[in-house]
N, C-alpha and C. Protein backbone atom coordinates (compact mmCIF):
# COMPACT_ATOMS: atom_id res chain seq x y z
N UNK A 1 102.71 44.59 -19.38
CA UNK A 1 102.57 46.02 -19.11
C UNK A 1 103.94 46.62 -18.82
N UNK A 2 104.07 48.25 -19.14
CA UNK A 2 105.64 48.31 -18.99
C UNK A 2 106.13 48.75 -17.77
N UNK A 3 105.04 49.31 -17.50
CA UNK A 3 105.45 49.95 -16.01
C UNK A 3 104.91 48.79 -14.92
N UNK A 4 106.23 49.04 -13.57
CA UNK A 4 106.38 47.91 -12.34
C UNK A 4 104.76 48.11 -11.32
N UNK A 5 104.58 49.32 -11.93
CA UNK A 5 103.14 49.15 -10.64
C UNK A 5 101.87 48.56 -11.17
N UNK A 6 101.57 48.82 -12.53
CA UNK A 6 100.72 48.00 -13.43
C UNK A 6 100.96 46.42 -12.94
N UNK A 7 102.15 45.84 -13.05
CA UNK A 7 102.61 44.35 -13.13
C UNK A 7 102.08 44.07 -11.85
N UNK A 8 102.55 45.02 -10.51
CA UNK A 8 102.41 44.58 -9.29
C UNK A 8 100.68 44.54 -8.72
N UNK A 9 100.33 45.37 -9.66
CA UNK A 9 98.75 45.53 -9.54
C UNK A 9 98.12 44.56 -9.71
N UNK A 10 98.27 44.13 -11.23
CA UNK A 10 98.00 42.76 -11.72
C UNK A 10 98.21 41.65 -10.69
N UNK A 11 99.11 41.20 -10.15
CA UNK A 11 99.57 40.00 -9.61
C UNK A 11 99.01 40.05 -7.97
N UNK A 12 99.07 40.95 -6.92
CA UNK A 12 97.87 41.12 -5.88
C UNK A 12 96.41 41.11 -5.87
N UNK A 13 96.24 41.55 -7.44
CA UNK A 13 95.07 41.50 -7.72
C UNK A 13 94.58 39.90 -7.67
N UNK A 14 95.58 39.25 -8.90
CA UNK A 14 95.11 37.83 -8.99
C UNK A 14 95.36 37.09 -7.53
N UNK A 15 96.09 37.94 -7.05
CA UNK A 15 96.63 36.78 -5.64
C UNK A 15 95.01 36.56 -4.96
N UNK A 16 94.64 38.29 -4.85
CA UNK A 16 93.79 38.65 -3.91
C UNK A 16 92.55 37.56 -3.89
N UNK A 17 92.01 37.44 -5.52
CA UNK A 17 90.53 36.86 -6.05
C UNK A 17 91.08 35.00 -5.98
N UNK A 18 92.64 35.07 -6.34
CA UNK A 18 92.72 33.22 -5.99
C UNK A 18 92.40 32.88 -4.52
N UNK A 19 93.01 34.06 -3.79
CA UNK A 19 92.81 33.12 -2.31
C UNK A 19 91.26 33.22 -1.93
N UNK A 20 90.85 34.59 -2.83
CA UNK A 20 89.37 34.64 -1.91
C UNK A 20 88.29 33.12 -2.17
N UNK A 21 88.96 32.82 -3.62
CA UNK A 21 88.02 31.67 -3.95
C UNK A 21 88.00 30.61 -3.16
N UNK A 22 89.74 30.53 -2.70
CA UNK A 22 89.92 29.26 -2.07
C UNK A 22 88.92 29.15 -0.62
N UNK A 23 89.44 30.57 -0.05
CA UNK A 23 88.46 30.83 1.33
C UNK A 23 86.84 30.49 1.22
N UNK A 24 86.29 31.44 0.46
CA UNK A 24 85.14 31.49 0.18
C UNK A 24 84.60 30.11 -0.28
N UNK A 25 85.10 29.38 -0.97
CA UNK A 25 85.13 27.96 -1.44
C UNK A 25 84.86 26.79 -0.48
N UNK A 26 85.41 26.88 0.61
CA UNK A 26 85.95 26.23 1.32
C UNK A 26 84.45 26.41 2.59
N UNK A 27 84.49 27.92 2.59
CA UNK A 27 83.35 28.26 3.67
C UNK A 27 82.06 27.58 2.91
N UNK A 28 81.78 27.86 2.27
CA UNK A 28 80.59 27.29 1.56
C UNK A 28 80.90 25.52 1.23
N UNK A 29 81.75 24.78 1.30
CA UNK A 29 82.04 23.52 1.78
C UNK A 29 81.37 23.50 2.88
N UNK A 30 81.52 23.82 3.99
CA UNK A 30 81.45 23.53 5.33
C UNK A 30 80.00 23.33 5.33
N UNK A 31 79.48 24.95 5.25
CA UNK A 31 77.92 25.27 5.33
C UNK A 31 77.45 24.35 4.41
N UNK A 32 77.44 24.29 3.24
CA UNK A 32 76.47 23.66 2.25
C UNK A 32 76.63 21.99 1.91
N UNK A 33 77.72 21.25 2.15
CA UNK A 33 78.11 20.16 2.20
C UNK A 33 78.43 19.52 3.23
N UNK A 34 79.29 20.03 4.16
CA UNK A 34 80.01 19.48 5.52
C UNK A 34 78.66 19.03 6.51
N UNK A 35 78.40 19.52 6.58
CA UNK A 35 77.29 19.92 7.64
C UNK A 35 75.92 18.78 7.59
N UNK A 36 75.52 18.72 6.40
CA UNK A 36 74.24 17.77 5.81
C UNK A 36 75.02 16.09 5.99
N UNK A 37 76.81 16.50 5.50
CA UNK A 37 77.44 15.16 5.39
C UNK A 37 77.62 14.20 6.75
N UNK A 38 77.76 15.42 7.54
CA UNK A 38 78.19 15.09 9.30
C UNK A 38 76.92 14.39 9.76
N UNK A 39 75.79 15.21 9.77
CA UNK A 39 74.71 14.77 10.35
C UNK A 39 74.76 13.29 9.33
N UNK A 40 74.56 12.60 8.08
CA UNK A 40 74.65 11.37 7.88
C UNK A 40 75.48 10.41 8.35
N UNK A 41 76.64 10.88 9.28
CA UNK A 41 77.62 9.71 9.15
C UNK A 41 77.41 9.32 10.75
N UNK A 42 77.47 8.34 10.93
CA UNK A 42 77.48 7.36 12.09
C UNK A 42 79.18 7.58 12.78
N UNK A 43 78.71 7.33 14.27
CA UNK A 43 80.18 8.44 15.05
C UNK A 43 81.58 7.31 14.55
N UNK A 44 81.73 6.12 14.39
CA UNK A 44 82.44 5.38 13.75
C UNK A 44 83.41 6.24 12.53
N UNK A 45 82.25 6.22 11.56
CA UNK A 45 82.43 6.81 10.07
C UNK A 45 83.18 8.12 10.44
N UNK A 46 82.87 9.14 11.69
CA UNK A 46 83.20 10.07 11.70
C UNK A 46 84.51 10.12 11.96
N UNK A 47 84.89 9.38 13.01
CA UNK A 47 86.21 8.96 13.80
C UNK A 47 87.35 8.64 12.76
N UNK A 48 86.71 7.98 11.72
CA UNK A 48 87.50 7.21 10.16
C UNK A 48 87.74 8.94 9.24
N UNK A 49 86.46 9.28 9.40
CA UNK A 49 87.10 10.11 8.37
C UNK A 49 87.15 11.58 8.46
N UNK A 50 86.69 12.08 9.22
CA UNK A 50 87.10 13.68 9.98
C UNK A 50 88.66 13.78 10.16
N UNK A 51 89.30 13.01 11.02
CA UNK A 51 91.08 13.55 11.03
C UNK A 51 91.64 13.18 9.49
N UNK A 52 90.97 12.53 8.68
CA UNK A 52 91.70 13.13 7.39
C UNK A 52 91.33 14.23 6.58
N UNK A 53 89.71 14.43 6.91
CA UNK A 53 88.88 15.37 5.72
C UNK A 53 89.55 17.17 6.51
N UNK A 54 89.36 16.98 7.83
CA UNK A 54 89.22 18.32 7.74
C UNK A 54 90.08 18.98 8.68
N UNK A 55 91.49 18.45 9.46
CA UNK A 55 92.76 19.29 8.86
C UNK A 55 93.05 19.69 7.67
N UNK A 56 92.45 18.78 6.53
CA UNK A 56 93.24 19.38 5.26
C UNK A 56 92.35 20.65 4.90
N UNK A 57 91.12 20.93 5.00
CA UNK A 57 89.78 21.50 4.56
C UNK A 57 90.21 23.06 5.34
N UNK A 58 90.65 22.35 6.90
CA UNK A 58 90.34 23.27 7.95
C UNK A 58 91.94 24.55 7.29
N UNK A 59 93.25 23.85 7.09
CA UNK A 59 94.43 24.47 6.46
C UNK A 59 93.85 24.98 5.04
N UNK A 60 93.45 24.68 4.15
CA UNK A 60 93.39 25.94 3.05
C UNK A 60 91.97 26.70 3.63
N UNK A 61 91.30 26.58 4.35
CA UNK A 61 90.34 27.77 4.70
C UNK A 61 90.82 28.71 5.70
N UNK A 62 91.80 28.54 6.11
CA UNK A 62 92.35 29.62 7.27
C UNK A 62 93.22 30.59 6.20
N UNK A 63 94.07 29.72 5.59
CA UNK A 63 95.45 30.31 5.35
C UNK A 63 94.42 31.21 3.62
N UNK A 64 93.52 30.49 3.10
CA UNK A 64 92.96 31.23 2.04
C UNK A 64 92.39 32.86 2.91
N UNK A 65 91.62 32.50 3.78
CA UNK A 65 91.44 33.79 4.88
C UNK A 65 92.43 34.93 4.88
N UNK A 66 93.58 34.55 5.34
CA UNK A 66 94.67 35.56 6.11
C UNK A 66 95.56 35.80 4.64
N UNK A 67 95.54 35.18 3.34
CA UNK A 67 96.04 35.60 2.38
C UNK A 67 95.24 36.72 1.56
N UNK A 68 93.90 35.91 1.25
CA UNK A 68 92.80 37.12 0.97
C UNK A 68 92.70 38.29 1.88
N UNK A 69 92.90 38.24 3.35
CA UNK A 69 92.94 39.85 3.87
C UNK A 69 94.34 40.40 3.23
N UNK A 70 95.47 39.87 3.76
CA UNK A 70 96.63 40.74 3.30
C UNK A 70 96.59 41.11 2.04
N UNK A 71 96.49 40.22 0.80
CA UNK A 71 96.44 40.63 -0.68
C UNK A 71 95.33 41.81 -0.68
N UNK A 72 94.24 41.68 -0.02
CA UNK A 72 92.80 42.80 0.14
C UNK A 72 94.06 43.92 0.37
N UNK A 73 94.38 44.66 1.86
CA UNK A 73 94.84 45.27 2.37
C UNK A 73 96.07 46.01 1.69
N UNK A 74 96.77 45.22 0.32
CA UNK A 74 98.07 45.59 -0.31
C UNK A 74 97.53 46.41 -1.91
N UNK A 75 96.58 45.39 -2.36
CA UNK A 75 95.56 46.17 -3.15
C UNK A 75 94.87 47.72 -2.93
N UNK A 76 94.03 47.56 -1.73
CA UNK A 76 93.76 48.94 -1.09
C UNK A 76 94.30 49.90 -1.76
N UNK A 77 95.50 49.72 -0.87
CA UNK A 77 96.60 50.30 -0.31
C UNK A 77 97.13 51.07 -2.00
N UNK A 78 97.29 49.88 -3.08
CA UNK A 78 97.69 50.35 -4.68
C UNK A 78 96.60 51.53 -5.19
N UNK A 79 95.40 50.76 -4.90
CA UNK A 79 94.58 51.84 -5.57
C UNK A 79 93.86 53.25 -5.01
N UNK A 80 93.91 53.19 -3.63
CA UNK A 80 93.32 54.17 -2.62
C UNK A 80 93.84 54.91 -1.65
N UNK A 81 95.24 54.30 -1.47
CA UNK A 81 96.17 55.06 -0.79
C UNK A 81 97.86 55.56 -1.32
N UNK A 82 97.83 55.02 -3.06
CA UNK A 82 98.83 55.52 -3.59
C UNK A 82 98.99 55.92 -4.70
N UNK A 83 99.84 57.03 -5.38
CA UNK A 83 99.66 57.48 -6.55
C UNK A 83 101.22 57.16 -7.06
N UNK A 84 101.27 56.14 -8.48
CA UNK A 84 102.67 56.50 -8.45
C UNK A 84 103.31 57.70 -9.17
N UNK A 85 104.52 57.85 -8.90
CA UNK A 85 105.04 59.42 -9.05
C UNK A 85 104.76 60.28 -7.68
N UNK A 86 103.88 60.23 -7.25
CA UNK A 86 103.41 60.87 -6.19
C UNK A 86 103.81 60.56 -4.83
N UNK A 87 103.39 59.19 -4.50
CA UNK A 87 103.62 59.08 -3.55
C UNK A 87 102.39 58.43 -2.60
N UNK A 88 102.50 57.92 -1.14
CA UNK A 88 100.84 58.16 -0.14
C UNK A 88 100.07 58.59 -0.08
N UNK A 89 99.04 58.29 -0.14
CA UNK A 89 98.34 59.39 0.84
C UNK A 89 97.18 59.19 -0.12
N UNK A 90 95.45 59.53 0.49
CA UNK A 90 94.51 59.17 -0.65
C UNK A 90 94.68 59.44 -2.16
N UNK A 91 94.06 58.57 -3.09
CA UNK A 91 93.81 58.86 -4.32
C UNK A 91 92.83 59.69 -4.72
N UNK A 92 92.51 59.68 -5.91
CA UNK A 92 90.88 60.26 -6.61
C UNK A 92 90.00 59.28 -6.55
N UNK A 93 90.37 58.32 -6.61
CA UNK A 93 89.29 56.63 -5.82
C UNK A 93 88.95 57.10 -4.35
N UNK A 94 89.39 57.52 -3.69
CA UNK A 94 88.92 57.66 -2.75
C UNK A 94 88.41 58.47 -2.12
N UNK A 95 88.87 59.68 -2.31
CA UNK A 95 88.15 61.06 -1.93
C UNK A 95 88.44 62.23 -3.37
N UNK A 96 87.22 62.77 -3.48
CA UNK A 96 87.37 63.75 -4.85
C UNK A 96 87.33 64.99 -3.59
N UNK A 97 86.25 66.01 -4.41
CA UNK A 97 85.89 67.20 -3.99
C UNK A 97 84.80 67.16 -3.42
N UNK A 98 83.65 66.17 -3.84
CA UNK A 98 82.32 66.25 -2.32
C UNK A 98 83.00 65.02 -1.51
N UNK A 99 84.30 64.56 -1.12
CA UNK A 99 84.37 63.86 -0.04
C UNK A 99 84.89 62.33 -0.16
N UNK A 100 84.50 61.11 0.46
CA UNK A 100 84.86 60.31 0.56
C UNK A 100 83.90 59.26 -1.14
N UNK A 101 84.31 58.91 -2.26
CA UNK A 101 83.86 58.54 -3.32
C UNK A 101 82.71 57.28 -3.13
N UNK A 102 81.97 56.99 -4.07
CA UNK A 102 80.79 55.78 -4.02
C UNK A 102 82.00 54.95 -3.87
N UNK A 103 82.77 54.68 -4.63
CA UNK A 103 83.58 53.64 -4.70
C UNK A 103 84.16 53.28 -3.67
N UNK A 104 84.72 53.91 -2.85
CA UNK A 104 85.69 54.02 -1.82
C UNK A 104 84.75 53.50 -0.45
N UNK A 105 83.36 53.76 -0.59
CA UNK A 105 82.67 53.74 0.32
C UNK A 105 81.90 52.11 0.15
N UNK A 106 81.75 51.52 -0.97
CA UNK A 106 81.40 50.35 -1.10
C UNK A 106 82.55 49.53 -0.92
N UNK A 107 83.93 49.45 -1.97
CA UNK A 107 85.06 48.80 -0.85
C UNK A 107 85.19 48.78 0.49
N UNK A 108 84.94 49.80 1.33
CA UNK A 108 84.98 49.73 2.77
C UNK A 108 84.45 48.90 3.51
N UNK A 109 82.88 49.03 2.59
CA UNK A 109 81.57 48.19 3.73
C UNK A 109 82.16 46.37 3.11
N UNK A 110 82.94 46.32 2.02
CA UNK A 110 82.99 45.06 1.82
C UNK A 110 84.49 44.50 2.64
N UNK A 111 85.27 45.81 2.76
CA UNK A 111 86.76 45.43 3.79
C UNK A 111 86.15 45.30 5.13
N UNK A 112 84.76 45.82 5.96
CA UNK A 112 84.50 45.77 7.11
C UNK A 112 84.17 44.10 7.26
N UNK A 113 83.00 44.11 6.12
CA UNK A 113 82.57 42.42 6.53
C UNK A 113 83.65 41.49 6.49
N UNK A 114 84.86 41.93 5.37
CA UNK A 114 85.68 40.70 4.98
C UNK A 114 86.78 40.41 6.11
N UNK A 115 87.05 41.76 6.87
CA UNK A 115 87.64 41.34 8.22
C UNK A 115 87.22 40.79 9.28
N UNK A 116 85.58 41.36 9.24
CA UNK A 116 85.11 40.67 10.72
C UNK A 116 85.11 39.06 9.95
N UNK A 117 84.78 38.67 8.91
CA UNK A 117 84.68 37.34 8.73
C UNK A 117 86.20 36.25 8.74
N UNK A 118 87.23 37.36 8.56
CA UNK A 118 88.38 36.76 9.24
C UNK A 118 88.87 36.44 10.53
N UNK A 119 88.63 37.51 11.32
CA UNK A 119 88.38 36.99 12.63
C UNK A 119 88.30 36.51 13.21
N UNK A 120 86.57 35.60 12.53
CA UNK A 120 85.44 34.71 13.10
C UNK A 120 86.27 33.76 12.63
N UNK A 121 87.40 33.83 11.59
CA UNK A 121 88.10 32.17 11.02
C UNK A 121 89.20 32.26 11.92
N UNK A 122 89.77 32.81 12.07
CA UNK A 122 91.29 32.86 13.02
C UNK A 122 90.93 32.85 14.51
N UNK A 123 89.90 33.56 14.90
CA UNK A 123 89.98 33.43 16.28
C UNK A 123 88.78 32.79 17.10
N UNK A 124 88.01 32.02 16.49
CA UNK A 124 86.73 31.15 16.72
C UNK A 124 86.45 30.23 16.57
N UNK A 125 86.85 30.36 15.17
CA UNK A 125 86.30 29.06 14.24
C UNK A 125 87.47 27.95 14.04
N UNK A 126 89.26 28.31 14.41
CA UNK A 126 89.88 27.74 14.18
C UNK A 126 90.33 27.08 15.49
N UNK A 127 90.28 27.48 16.24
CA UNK A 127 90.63 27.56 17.91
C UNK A 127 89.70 26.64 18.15
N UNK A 128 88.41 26.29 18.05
CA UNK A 128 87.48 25.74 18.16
C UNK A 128 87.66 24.06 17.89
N UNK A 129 87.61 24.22 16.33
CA UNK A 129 88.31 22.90 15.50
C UNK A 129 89.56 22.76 15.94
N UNK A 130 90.34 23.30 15.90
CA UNK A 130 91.52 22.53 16.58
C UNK A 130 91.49 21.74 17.95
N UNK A 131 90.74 22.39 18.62
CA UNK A 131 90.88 22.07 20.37
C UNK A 131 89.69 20.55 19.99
N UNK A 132 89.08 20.65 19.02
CA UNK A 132 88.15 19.68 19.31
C UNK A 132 88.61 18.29 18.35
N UNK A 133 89.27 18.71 17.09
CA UNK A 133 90.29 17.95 16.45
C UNK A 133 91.26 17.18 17.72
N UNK A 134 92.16 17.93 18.15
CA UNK A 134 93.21 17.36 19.55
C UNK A 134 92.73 16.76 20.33
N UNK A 135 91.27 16.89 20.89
CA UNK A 135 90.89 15.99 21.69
C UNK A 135 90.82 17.01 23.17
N UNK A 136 91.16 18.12 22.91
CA UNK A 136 91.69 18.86 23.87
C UNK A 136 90.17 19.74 25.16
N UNK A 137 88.90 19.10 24.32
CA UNK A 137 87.92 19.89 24.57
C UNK A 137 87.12 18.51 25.27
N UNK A 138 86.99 18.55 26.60
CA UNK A 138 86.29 17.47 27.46
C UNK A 138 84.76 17.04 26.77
N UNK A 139 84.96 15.93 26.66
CA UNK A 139 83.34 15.36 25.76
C UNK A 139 82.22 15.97 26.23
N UNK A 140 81.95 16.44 27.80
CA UNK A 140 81.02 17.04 28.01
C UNK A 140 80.90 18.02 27.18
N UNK A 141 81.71 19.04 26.76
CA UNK A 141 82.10 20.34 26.46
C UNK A 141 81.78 20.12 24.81
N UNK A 142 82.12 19.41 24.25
CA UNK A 142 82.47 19.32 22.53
C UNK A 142 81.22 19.82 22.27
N UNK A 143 80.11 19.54 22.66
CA UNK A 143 79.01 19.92 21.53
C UNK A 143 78.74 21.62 21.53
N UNK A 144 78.94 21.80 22.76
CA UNK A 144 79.02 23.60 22.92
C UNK A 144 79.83 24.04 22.23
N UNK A 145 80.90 23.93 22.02
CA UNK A 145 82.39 24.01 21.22
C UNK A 145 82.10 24.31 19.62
N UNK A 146 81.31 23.26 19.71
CA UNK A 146 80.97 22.49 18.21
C UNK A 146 79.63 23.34 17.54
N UNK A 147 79.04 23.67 18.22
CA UNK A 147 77.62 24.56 18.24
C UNK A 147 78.12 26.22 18.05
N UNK A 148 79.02 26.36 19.12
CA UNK A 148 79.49 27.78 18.59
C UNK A 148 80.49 28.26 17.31
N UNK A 149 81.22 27.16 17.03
CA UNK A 149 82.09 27.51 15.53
C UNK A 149 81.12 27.11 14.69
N UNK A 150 79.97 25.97 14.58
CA UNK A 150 79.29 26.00 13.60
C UNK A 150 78.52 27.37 13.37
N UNK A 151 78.06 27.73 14.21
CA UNK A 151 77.10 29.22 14.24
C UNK A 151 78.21 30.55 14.13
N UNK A 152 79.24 30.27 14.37
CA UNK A 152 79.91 31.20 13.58
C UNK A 152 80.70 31.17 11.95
N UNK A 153 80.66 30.06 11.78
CA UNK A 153 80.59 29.95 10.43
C UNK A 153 79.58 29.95 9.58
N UNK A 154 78.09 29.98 10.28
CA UNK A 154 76.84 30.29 9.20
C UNK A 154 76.68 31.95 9.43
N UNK A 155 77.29 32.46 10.27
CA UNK A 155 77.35 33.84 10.63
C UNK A 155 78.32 34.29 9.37
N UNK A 156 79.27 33.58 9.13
CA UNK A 156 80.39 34.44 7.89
C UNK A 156 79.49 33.72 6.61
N UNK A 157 78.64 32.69 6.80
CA UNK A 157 78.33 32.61 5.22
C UNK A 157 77.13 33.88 5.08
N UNK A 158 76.41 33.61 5.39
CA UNK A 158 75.44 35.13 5.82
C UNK A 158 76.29 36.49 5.35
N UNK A 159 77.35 36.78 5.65
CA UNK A 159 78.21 37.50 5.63
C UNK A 159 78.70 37.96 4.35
N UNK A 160 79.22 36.71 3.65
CA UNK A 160 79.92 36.71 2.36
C UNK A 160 78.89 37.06 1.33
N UNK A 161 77.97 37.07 1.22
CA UNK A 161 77.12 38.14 0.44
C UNK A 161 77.24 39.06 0.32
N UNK A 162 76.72 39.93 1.27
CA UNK A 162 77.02 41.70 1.09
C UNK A 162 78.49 41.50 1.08
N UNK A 163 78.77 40.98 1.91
CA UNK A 163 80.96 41.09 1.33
C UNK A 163 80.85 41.25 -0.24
N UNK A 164 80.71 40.35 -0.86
CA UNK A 164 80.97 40.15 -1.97
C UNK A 164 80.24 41.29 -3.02
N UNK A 165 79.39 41.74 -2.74
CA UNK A 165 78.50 42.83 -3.31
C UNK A 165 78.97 44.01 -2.82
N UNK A 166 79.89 44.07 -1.69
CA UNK A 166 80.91 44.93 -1.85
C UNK A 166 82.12 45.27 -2.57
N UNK A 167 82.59 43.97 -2.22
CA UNK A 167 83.98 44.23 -3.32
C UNK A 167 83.27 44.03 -4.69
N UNK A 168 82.59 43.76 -5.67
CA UNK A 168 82.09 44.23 -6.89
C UNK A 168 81.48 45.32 -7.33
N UNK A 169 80.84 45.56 -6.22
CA UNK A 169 80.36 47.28 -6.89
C UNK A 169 81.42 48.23 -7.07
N UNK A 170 82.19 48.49 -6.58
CA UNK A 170 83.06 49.54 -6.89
C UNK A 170 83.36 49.78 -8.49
N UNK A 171 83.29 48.71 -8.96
CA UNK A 171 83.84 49.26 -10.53
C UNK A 171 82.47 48.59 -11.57
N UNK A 172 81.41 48.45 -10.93
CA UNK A 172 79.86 47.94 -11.82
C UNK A 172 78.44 48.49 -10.65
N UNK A 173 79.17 49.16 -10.13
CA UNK A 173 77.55 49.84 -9.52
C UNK A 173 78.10 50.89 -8.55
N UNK A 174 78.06 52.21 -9.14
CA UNK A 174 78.41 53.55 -8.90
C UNK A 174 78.32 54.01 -7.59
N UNK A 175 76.64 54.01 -7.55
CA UNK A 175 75.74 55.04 -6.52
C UNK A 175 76.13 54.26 -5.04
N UNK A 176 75.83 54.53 -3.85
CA UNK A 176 76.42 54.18 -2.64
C UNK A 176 74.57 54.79 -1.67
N UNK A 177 74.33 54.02 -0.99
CA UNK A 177 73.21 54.74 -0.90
C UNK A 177 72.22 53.62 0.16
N UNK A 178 71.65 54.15 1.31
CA UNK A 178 71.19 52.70 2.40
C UNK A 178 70.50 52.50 1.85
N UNK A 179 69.67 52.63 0.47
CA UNK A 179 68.60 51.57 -0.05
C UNK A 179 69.85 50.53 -1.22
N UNK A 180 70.33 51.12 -1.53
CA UNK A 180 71.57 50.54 -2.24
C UNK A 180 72.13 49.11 -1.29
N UNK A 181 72.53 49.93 -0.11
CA UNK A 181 73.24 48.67 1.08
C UNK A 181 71.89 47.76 2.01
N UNK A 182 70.75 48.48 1.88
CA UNK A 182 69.81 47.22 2.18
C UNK A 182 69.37 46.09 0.93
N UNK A 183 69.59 46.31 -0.32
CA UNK A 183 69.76 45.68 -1.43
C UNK A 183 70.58 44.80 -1.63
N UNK A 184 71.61 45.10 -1.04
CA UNK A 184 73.00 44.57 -0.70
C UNK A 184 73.10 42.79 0.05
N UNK A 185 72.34 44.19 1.22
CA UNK A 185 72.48 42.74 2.01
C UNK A 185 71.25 42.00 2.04
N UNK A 186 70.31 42.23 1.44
CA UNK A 186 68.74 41.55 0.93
C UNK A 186 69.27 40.50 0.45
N UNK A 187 70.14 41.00 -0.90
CA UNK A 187 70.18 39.75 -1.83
C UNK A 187 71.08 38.96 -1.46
N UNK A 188 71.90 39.24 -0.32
CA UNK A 188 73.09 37.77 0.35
C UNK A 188 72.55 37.45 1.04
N UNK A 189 71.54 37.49 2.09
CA UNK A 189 70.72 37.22 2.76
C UNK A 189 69.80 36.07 2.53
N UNK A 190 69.13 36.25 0.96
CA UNK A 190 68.33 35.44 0.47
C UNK A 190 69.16 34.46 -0.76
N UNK A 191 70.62 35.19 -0.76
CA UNK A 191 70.84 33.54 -1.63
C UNK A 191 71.72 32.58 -0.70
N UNK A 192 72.29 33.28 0.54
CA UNK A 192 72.85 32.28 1.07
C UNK A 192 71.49 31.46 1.60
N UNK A 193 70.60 32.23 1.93
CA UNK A 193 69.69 31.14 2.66
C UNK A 193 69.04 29.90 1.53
N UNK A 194 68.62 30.54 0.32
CA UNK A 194 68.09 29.74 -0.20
C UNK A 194 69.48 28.29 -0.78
N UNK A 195 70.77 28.71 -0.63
CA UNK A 195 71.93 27.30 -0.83
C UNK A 195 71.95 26.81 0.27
N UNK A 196 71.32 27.41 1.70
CA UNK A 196 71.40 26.56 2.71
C UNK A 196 69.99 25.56 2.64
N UNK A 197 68.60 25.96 2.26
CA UNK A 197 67.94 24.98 2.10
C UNK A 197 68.05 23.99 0.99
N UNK A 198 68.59 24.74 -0.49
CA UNK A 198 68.42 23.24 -1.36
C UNK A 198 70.11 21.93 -0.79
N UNK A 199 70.43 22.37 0.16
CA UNK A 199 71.89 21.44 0.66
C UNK A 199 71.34 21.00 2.01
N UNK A 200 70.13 21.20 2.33
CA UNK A 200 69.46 20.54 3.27
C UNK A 200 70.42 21.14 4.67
N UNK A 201 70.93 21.93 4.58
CA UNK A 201 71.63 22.51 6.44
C UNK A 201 71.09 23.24 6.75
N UNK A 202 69.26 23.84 6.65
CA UNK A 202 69.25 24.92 7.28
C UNK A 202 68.63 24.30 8.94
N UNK A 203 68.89 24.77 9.68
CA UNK A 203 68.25 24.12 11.60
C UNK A 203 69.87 23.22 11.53
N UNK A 204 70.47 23.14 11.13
CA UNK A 204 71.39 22.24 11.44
C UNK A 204 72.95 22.58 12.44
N UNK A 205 72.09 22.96 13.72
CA UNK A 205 73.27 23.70 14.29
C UNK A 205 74.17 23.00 15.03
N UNK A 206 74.21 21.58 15.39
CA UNK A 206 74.54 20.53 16.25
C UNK A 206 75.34 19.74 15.38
């Protein structure tokens, strides 16, 4: 492309959808595999193979997190808060003449979930695993520890549905509308649940 904002568009863009995969990838590891795998392994097996499986698991699901928000946030920022030639300040993506656009309004609800679900990785879910990785969390204590980052990570898979049916509608489904966003979150609702029963983790909060 000849022009520098096209190129730069392109390349946040791809940054944005590589890291989300890695994140998103990774979360659905946990929930749909990790979880069914843990409950099989005998505390031995676990001791053997947890400090190798999941520092490594636990590092590309954070850092896929905090790359997918910033690349999210720089993107935005290209298509909804800048015009080039122009300058800042909203686009026609984002507000026309009746107001704030369908588009603009389905990116949002999918930037709201995709932050709170960062959050829940940076300030819950990682803090959690680490302290319990280190050893740092008194044995009495671990299973509470262990009970609350698991339940906040079936809280972001829950999540990543309507996320994701956010960031796609904007440019394949127009209208914006609460039967629209109960649709939304109907159908993440019912497919995360139904990958949590055929992977056998659903009750599996321990």
């Amino acid at each position: 492309m000849p022009d520098l904002y096209s190129n730069i568009h392109l390349v946040v863009r791809w940054l944005h959808v590589l890291a989300g995969i890695i994140w998103i990838g990774h979360l659905y590891f946990f929930n749909f595999v990790n979880v069914p795998l843990q409950a099989s392994l005998d505390d031995a097996t676990k001791k053997a193979v947890n400090p190798q499986l999941l520092p490594r698991a636990l590092w590309w699901f954070r850092w896929g997190a905090m790359i997918t928000l910033l690349a999210g946030l720089a993107l935005f920022t290209l298509l909804y808060m800048y015009t080039p030639g122009v300058g800042f300040g909203p686009t026609s993506l984002f507000r026309d003449a009746n107001g704030l656009t369908s588009r603009a309004a389905w990116i949002l609800i999918g930037m709201t979930l995709g932050a709170v679900m960062w959050f829940n990785v940076w300030f819950i879910i990682w803090p959690a695993q680490k302290a319990l990785l280190t050893g740092k969390i008194p044995a009495d204590q671990a299973p509470a520890v262990r009970k609350r980052a698991l339940k906040t990570s079936r809280i972001n898979a829950f999540l990543s549905g309507p996320m994701l049916f956010g960031m796609v509608a904007p440019a394949h489904y127009g209208a914006v509308s609460p039967g629209a966003l109960c649709l939304a979150l109907g159908l993440g609702a019912v497919a995360i649940w139904m990958s949590l029963r055929a992977s056998g983790s659903v009750g599996k909060l321990t």
